[in-house]
Protein backbone atom coordinates (compact mmCIF):
# COMPACT_ATOMS: atom_id res chain seq x y z
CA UNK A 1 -57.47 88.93 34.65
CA UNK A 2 -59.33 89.16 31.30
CA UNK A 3 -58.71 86.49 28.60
CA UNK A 4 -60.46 85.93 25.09
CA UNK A 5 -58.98 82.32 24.74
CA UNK A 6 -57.28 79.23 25.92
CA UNK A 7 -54.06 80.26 24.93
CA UNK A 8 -54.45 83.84 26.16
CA UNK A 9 -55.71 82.68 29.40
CA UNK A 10 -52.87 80.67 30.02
CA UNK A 11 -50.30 83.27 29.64
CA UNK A 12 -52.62 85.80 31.69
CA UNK A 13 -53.01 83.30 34.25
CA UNK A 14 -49.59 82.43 34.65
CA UNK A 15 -48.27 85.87 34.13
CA UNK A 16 -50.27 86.50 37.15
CA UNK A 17 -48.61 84.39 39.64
CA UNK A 18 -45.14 84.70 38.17
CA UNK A 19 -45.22 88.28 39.13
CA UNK A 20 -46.83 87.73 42.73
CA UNK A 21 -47.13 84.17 43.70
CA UNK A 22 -49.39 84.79 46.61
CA UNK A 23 -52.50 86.50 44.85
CA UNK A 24 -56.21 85.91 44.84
CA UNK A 25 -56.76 85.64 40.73
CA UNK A 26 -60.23 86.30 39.46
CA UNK A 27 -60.30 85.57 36.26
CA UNK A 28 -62.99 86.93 33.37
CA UNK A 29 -63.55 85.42 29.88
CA UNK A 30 -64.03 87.79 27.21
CA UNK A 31 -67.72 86.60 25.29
CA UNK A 32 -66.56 86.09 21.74
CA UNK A 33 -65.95 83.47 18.53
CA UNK A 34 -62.87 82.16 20.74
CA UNK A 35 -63.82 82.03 24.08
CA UNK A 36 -62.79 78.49 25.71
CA UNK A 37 -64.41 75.95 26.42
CA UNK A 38 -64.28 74.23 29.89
CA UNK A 39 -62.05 71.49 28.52
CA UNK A 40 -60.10 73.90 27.03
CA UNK A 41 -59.40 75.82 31.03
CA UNK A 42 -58.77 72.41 32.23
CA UNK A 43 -56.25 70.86 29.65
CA UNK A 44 -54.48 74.92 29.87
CA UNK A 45 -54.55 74.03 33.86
CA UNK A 46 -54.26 77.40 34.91
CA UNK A 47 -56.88 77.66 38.13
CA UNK A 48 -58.88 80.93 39.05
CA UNK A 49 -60.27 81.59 42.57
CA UNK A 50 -63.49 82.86 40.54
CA UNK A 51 -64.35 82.42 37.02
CA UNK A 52 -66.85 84.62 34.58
CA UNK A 53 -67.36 84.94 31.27
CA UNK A 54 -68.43 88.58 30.59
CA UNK A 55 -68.97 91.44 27.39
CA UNK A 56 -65.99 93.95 27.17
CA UNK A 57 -68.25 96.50 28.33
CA UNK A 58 -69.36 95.01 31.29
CA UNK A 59 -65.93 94.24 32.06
CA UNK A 60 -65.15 97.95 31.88
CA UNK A 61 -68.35 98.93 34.43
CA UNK A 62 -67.44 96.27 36.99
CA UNK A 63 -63.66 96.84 37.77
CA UNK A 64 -64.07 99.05 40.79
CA UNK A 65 -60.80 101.03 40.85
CA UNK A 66 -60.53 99.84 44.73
CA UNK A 67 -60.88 96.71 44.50
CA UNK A 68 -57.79 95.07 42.71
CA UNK A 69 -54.43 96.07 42.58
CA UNK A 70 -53.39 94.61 39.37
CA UNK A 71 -55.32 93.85 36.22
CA UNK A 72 -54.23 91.29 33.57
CA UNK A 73 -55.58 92.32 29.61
CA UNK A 74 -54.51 88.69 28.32
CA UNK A 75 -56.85 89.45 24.97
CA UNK A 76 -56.15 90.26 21.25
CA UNK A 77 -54.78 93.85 20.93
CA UNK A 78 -58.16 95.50 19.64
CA UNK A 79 -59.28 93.89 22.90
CA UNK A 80 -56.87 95.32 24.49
CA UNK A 81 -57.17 98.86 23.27
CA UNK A 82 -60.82 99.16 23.90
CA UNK A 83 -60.47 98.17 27.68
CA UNK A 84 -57.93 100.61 28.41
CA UNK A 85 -59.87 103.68 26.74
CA UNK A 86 -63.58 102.18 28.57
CA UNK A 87 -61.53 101.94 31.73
CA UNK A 88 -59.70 105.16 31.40
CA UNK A 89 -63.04 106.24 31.13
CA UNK A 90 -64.59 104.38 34.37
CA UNK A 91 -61.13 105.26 36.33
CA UNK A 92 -61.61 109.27 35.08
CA UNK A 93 -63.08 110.58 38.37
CA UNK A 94 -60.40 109.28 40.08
CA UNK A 95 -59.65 112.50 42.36
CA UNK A 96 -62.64 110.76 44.69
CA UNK A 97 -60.70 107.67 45.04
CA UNK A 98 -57.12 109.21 46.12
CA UNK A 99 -55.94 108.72 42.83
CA UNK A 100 -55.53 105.02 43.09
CA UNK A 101 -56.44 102.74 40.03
CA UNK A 102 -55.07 98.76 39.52
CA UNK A 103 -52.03 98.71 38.02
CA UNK A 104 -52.40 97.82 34.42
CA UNK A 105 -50.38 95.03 32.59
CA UNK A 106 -50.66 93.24 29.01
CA UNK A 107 -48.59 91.35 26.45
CA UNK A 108 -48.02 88.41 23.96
CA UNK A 109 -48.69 85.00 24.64
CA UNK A 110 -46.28 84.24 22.26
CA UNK A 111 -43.89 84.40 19.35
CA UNK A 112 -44.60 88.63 17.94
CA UNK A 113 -43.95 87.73 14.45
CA UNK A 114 -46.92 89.13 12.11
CA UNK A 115 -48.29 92.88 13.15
CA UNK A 116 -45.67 94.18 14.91
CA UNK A 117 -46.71 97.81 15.17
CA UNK A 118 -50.64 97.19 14.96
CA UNK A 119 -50.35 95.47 17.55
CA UNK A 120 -48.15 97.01 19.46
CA UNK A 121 -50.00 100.17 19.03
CA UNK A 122 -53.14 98.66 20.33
CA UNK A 123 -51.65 98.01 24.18
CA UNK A 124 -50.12 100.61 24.09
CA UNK A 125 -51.62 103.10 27.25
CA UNK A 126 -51.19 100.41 29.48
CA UNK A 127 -49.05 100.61 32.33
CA UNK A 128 -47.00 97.81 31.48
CA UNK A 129 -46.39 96.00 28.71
CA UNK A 130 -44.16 92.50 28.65
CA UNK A 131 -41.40 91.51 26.29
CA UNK A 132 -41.26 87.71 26.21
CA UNK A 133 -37.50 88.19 25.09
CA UNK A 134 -34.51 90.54 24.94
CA UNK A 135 -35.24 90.56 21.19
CA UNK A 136 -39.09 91.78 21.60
CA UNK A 137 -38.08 94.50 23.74
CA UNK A 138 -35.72 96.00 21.78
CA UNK A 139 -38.24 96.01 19.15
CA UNK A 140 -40.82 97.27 21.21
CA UNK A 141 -39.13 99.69 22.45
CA UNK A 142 -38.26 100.82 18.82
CA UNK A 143 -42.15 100.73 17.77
CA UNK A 144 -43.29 103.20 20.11
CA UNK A 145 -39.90 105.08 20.10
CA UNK A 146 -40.88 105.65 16.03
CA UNK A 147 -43.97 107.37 16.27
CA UNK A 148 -43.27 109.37 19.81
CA UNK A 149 -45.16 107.53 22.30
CA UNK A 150 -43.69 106.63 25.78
CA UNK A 151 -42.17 103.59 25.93
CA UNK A 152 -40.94 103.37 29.09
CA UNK A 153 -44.10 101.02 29.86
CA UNK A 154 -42.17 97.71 28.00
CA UNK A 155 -40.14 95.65 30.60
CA UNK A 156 -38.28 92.50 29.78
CA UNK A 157 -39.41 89.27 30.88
CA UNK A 158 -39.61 85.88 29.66
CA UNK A 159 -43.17 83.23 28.50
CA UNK A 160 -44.40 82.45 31.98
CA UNK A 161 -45.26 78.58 30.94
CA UNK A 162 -41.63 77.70 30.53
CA UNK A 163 -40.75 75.20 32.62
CA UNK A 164 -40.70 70.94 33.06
CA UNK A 165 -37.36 69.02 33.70
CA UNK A 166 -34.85 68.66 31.34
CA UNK A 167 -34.34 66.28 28.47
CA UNK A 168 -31.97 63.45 29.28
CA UNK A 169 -33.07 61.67 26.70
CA UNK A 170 -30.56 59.29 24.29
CA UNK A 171 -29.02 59.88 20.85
CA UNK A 172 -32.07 58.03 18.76
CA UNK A 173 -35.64 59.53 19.33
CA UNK A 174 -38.07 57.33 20.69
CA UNK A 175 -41.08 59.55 20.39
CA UNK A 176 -41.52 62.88 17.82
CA UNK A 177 -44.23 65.44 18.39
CA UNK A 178 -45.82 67.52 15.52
CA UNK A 179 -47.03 70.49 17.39
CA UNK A 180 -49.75 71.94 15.03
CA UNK A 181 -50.95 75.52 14.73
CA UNK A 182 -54.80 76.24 13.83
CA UNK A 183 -53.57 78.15 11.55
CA UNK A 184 -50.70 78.01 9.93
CA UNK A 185 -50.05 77.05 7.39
CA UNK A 186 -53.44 77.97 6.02
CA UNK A 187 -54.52 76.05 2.73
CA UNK A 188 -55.83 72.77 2.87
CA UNK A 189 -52.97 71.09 0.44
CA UNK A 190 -50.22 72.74 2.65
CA UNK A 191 -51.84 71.09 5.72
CA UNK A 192 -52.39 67.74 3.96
CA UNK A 193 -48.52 67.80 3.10
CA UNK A 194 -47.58 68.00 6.77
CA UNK A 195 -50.12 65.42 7.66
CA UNK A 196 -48.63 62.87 4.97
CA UNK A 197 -44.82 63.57 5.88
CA UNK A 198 -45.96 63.22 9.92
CA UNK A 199 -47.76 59.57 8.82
CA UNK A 200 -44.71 58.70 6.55
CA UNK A 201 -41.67 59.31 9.11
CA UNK A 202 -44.03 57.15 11.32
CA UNK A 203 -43.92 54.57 8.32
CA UNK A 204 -39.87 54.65 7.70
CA UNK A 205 -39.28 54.69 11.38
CA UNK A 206 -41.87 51.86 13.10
CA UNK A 207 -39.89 51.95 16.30
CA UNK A 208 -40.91 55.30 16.90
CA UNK A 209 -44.02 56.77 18.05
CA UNK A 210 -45.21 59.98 15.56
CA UNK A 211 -47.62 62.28 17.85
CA UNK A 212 -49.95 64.86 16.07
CA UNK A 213 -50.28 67.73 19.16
CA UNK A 214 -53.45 69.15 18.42
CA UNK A 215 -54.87 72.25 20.28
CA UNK A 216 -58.51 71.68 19.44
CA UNK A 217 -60.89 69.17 19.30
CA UNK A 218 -62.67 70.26 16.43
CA UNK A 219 -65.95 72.71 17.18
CA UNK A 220 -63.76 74.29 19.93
CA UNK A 221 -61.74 77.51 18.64
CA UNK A 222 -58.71 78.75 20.09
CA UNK A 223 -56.58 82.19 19.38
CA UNK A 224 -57.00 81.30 15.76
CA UNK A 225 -59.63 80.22 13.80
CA UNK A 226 -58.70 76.65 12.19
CA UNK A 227 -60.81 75.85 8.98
CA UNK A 228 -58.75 72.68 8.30
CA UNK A 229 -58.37 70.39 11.51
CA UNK A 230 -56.31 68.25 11.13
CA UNK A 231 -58.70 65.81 12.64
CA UNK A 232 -60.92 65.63 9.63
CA UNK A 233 -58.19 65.65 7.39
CA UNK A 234 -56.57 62.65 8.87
CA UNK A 235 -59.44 60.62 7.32
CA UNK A 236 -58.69 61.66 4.31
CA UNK A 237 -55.21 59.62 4.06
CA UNK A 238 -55.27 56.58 2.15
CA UNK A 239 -55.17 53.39 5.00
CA UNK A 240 -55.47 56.27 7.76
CA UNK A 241 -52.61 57.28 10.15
CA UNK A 242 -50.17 54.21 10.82
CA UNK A 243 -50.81 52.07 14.20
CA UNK A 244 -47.44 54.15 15.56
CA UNK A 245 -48.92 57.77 14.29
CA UNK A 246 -51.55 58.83 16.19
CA UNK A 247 -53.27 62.53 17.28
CA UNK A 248 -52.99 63.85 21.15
CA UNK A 249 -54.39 66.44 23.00
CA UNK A 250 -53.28 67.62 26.83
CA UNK A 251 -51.30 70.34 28.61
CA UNK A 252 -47.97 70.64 26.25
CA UNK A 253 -45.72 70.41 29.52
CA UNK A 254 -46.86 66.77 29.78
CA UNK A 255 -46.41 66.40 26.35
CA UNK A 256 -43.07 67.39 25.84
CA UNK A 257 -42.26 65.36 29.33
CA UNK A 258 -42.17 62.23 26.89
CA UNK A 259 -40.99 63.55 23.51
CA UNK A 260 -37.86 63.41 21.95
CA UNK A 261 -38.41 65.35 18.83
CA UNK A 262 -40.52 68.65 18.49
CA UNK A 263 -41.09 69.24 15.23
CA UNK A 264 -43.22 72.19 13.91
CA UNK A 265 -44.04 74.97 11.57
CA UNK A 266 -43.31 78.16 13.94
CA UNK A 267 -45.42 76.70 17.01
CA UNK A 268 -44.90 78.63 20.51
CA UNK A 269 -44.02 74.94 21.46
CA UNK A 270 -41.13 75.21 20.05
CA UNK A 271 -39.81 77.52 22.73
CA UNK A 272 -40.72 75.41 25.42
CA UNK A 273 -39.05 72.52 24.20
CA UNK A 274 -36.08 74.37 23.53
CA UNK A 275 -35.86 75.70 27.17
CA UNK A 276 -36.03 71.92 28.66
CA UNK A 277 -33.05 71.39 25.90
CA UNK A 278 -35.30 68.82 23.67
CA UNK A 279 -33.84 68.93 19.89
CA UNK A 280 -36.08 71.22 18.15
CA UNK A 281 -37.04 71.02 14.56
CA UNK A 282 -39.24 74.13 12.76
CA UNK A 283 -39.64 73.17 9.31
CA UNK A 284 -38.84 74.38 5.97
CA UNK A 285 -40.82 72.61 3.68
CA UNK A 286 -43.21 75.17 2.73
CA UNK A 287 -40.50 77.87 2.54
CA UNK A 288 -39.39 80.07 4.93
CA UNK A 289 -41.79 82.66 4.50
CA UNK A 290 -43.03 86.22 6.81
CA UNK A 291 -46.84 84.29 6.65
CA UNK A 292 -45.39 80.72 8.26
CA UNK A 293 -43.93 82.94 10.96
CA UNK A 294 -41.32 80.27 10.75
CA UNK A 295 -38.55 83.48 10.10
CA UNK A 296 -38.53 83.99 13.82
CA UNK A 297 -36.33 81.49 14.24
CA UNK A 298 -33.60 82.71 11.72
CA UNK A 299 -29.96 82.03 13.26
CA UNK A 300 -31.31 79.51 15.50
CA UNK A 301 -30.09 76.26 14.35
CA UNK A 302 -32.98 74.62 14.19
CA UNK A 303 -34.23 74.93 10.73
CA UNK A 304 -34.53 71.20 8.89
CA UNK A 305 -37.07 69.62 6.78
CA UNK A 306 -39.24 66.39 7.27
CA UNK A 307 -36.36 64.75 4.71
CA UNK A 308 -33.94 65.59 7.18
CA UNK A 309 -35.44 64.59 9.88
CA UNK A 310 -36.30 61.38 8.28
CA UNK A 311 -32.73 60.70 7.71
CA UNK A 312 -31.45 61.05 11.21
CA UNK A 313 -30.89 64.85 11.59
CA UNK A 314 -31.23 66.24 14.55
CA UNK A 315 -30.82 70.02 14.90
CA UNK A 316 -28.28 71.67 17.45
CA UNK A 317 -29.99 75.49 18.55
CA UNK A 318 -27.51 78.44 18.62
CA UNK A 319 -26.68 79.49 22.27
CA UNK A 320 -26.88 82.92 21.53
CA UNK A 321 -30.43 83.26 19.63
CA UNK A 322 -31.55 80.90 22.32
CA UNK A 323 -30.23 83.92 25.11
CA UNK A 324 -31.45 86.77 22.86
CA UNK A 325 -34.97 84.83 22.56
CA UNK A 326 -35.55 84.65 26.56
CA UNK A 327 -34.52 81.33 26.79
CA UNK A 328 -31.44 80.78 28.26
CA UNK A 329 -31.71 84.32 29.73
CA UNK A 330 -28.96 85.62 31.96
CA UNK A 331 -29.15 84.63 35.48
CA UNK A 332 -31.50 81.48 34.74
CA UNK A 333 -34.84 81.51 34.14
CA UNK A 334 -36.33 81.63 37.29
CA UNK A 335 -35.34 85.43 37.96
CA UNK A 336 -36.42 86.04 34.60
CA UNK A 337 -39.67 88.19 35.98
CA UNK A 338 -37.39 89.95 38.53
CA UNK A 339 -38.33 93.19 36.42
CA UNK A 340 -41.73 92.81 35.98
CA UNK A 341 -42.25 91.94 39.08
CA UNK A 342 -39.85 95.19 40.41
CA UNK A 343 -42.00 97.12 38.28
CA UNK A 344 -45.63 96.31 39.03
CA UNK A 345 -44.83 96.67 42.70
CA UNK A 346 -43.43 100.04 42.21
CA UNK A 347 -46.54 101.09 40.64
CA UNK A 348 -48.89 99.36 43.11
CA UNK A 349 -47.28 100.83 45.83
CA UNK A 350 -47.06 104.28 44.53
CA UNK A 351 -49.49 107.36 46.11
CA UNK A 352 -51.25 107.90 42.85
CA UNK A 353 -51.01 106.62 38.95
CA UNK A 354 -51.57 108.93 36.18
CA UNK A 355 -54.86 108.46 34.03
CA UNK A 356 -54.28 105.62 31.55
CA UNK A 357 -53.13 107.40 27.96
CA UNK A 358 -53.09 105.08 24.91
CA UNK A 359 -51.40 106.37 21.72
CA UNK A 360 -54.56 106.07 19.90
CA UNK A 361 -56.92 108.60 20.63
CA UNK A 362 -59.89 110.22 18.53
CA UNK A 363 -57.44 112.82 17.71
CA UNK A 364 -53.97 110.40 16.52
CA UNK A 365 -56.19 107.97 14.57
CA UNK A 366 -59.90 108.81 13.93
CA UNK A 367 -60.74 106.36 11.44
CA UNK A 368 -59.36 103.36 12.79
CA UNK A 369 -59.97 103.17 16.47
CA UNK A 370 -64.08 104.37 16.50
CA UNK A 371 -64.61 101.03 15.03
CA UNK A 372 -62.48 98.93 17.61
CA UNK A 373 -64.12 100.69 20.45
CA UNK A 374 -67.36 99.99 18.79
CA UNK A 375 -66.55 96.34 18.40
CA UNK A 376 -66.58 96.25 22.12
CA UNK A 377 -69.79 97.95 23.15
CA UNK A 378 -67.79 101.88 24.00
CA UNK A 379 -67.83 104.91 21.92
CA UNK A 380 -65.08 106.78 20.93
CA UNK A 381 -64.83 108.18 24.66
CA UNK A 382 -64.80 104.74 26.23
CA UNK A 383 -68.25 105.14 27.38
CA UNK A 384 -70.98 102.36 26.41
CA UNK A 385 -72.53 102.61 23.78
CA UNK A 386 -76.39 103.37 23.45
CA UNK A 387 -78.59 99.43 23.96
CA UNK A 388 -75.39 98.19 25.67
CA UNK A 389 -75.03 99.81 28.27
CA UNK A 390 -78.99 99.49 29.02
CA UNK A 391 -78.52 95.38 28.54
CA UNK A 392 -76.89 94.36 31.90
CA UNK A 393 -75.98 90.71 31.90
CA UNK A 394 -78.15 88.14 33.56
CA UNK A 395 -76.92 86.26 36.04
CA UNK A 396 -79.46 83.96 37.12
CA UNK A 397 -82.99 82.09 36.42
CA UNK A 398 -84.25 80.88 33.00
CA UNK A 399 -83.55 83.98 31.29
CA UNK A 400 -79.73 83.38 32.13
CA UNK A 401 -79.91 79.31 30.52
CA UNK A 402 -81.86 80.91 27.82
CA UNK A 403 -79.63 83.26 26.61
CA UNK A 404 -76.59 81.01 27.02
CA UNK A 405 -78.46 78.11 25.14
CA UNK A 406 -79.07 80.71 22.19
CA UNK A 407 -75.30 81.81 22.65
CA UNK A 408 -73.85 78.39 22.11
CA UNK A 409 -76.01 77.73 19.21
CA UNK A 410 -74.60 80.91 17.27
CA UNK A 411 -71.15 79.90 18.58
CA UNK A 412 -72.36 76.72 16.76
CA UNK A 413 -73.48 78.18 13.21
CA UNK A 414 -70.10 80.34 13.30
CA UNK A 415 -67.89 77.25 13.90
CA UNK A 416 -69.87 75.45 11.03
CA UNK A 417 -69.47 78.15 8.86
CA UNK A 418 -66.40 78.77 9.06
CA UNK A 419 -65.20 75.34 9.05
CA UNK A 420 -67.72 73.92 6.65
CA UNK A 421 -69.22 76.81 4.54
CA UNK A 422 -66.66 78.83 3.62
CA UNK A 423 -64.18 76.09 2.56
CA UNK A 424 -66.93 74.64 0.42
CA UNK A 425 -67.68 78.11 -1.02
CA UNK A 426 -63.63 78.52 -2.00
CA UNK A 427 -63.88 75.24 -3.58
CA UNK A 428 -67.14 76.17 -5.91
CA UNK A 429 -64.97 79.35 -6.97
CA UNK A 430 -62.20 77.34 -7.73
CA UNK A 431 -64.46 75.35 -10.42
């Protein structure tokens, strides 16, 4: 299984053993801005039998066709797209081998609300890709159906990290969580507003405890880059956070085993609380807007703002967006990867696999996916590019410590920039 971040891995990880429990799972980090750190892997708690962080193209070179029989892309879809075409490439002399190749799978790790063709687009070529929902197959299904390709590779499952007991919690909440997104929203004053209005229900309601769920400790990056954490911007509140307001970190499942209240912008969270039947609050007090990604969850009852909530409301979800959203899925949740898992052993099982064929190809769109290959080390025929594919990885000795002591200290400047520089430079241009 390949992964390019925390949040990735997880759903890999999991996706993994949901489909076949009893596998050996070697799992590969993707080198990049967002690869995890190793508190990160532990708080996800997702375990590997073998762990590596690697480039994309020596990913490609060191998937011997024989040797698995299912690989996981859990990475961003340029990611994505660039493995399949460098192992289409690898896999291409496959009359040697019998015709046998891993079976390849990919998908979302969460809520498909921005991108929806892009990235579809991107995985597609794979040999399956999963549909967290009945909704996001349908529209999968429509994506691919609109400009010709196959889609016969989209199967309907559900987010493998569902799960926990169920609320039986009482009719006044004891303890709200604020699950917050690197993300979104985006500008500092938005972020400050949530911040304040977390700190103040904690203020109107002492007997409660106010939780700030925060995915990163701030240096580490997850699937999004967060300029803002909400860490340094905590010290920025007049008095600080109130004694009963305070900022956690930690798998979400334990989490949400204590809280009474989700509240969020458009968090993935928000679906795991609503599958262990917690009331669920994504907020509309920046709007509800295409960039907050909190129109996903349209028709589902759970809408409400931080003056609502601070009055007592506590939202009731709709039954039927709840089924349509993979939820409460027909036949319970636990034979909710029946499909996938039908499917993959099909294709494992099979005499042969045809070559992997992605939509994109130089011919369909040769301006746009040169440059993702390229990103990746592979030219437009998935084969390395010149000085990478002569710069094999070291594995051991000083030269190994050296080059990840020089990798961590770019990973370093990046991080500062980003969350340092380039707000400060927005700020000058605002003078």
């Amino acid at each position: 299984m390949l992964a390019d971040s925390d949040t990735r891995w997880k759903w890999g990880a999991l996706t993994a053993y949901r489909i076949q429990p009893d596998i050996r799972l070697d799992g590969y980090l993707l080198r990049g801005r967002a690869t995890p750190t190793v508190r990160q892997l532990d708080e996800v708690g997702a375990r590997a039998e073998t762990l590596r962080e690697i480039r994309g193209v020596d990913f490609v070179r060191s998937i011997d066709r024989t040797r698995y029989d299912v690989v996981v892309l859990a990475c961003v879809g340029g990611a994505v797209q660039a493995m399949l075409h460098g192992l289409a490439r690898a896999w291409s002399s496959g009359a040697a081998a019998g015709g046998r190749r891993p079976v390849v799978v990919t998908g979302y790790v969460g809520v498909v609300y921005e991108k929806l063709a892009d990235g579809l687009l991107l995985r597609h070529g794979a040999d399956v890709v999963l549909a967290n929902s009945r909704h996001d197959a349908d529209r999968f299904r429509a994506v691919y159906r609109g400009v010709g390709a196959d889609g016969g590779s989209v199967v309907e499952c559900a987010l493998p990290f569902l799960g926990g007991a169920p609320y039986e919690g009482g009719n006044a909440p004891r303890t709200v969580v604020f699950a917050a997104q690197p993300s979104v929203p985006e500008s500092r004053a938005d972020r400050m507003y949530l911040l304040r209005r977390a700190a103040g229900h904690a203020r109107r309601h002492p007997d409660r405890e106010v939780l700030i769920k925060l995915r990163s400790k701030p240096g580490e990056h997850t699937t999004h880059i967060e300029e803002l954490p909400y860490q340094k911007l905590a010290t920025k509140i007049p008095g600080g956070l109130p004694a009963n307001c305070r900022a956690v970190y930690g798998n979400m499942g334990e989490v949400l085993d204590r809280t009474d209240l989700l509240v969020t912008v458009s968090s993935t969270a928000a679906l795991e609380s609503l599958h262990r039947g917690i009331p669920t609050a994504v907020l509309t007090d920046l709007g509800v807007r295409e960039t907050l990604g909190n129109h996903h969850f349209l028709g589902s009852g759970c809408l409400a703002s931080w003056d609502e909530l601070d009055a007592g409301h506590r939202p009731a979800p709709d039954p039927d967006w709840l089924a349509r959203q993979g939820i409460a899925a027909d036949g319970g949740y636990e034979r909710a990867f029946d499909a996938a898992r039908a499917r993959v052993t099909e294709l494992r099982e099979a005499p042969s696999l045809p070559p992997l064929a992605p939509y994109y190809t130089p011919r369909t769109a040769p301006g746009y996916l040169p440059g993702i290959l390229a990103r990746h080390g592979l030219d437009p025929e998935g084969e390395p590019l010149p000085g990478h594919a002569d710069a094999p990885e070291e594995t051991g000795g000083l030269r190994r410590i050296a080059r990840e002591t020089v990798r961590e200290a770019a990973r370093g400047a990046y991080r500062h920039g980003v969350q340092r520089v380039a707000p400060a430079i927005r700020r000058w241009g605002q003078l």
